[in-house]
Protein backbone atom coordinates (compact mmCIF):
# COMPACT_ATOMS: atom_id res chain seq x y z
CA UNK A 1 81.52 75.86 79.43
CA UNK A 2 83.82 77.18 76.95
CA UNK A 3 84.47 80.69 76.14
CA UNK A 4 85.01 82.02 72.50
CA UNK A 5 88.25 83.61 71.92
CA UNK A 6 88.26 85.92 69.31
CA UNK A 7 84.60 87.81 71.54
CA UNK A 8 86.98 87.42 74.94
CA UNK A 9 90.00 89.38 73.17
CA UNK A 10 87.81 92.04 71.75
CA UNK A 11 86.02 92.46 75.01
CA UNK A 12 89.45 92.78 76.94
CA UNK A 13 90.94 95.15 74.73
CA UNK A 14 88.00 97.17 74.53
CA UNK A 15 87.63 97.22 78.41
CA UNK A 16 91.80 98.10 78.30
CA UNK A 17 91.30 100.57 76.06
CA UNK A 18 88.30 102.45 78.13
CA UNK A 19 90.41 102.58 81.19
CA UNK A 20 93.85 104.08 78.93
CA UNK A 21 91.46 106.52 77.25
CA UNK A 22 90.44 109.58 79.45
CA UNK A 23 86.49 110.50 80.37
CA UNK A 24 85.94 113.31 77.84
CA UNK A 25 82.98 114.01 79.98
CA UNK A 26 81.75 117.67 80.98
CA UNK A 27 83.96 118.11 83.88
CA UNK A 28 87.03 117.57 81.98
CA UNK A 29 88.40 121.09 81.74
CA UNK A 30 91.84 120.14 80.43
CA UNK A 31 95.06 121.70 81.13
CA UNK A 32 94.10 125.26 81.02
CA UNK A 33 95.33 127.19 84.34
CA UNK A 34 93.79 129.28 86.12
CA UNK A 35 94.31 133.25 85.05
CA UNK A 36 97.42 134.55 87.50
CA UNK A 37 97.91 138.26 88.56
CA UNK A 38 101.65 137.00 86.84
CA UNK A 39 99.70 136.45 83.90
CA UNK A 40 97.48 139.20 83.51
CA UNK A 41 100.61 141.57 84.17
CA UNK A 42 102.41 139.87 81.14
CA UNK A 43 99.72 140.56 78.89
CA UNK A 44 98.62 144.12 79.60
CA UNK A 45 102.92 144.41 78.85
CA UNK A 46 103.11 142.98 75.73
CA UNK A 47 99.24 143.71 74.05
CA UNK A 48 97.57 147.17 74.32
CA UNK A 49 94.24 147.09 75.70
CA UNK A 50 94.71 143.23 77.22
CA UNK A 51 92.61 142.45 80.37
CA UNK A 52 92.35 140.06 83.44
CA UNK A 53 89.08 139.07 81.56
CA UNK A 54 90.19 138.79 78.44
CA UNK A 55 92.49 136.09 80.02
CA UNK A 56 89.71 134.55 81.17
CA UNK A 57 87.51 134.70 77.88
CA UNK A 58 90.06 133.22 76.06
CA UNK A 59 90.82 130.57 78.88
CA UNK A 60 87.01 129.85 78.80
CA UNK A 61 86.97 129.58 74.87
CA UNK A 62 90.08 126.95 74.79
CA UNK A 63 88.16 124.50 77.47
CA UNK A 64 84.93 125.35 75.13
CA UNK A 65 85.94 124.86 71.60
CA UNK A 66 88.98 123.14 71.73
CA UNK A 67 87.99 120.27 73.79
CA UNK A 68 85.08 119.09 71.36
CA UNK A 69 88.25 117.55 69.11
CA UNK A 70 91.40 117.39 71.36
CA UNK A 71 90.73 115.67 74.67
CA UNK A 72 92.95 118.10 77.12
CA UNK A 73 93.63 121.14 75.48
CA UNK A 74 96.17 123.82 77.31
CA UNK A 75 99.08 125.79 76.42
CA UNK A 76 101.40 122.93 76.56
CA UNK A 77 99.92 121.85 73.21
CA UNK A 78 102.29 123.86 70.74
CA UNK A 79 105.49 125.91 71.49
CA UNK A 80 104.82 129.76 72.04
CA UNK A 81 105.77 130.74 68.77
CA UNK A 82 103.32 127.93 66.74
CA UNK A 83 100.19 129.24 69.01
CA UNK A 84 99.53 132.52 66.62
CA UNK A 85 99.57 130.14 63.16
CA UNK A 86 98.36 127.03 65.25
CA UNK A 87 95.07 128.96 66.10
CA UNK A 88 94.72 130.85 62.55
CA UNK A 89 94.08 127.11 61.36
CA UNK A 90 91.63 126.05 63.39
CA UNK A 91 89.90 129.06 63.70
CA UNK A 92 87.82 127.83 61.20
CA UNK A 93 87.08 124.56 62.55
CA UNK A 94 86.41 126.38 66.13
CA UNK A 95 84.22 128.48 64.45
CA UNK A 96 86.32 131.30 66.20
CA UNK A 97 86.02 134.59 64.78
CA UNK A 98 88.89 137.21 65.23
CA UNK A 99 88.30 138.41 68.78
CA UNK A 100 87.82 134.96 70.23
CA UNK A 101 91.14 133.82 68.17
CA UNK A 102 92.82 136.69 69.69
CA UNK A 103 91.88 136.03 73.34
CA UNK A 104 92.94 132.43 73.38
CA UNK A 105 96.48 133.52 71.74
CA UNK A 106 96.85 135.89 74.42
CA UNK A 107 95.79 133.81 77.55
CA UNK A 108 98.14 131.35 75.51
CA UNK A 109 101.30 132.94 75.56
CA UNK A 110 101.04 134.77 79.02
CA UNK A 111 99.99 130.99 80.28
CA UNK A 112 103.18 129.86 78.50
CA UNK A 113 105.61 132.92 79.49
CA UNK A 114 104.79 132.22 83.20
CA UNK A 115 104.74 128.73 83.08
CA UNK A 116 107.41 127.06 85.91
């Protein structure tokens, strides 16, 4: 028996292309790391009233929110200076309001600063 080509190819690349793309699935949490004593210490430096848990919230809102578009969202996704304007933008897709926004830029940049 004789296989069609043209069904073959489409099957093969679409079999290639589910093992290159990554499960999206609900135990994907990205790239986030955990919340450091390193990084809790940078942010109660640099932001008044900054906490361990706001860390957290806003580590918890970037594996929430972010990963129903981008498949592993984390810090390494923009340069420290981009995060403020990066997240202003899709606030609004993210349905973030200004607290939320504010916690991811902070868990963000003390993520980034203490980064190896």
């Amino acid at each position: 028996m004789r296989f069609p080509v043209i069904p073959c190819a489409a099957l093969a690349v679409g079999a290639g292309l589910f093992l290159i793309i990554p499960f999206r699935g609900p135990r994907n949490k990205g790239t986030s790391p955990e919340v450091t004593p390193a990084m809790t210490e940078y942010a109660i430096r640099r932001w008044t009233g900054s906490t361990e848990a706001t860390l957290k919230h806003g580590r918890e809102l970037i594996q929430e929110r972010c990963q129903e578009c981008h498949h592993r969202p984390g810090p390494e996704m923009a340069q420290a200076a981009q995060w403020p304007d990066v997240l202003k933008t899709m606030a609004l897709r993210a349905k973030l309001n200004d607290h939320e926004r504010e916690a991811i830029v902070q868990y963000v940049l003390a993520a980034k600063a203490t980064m190896k």
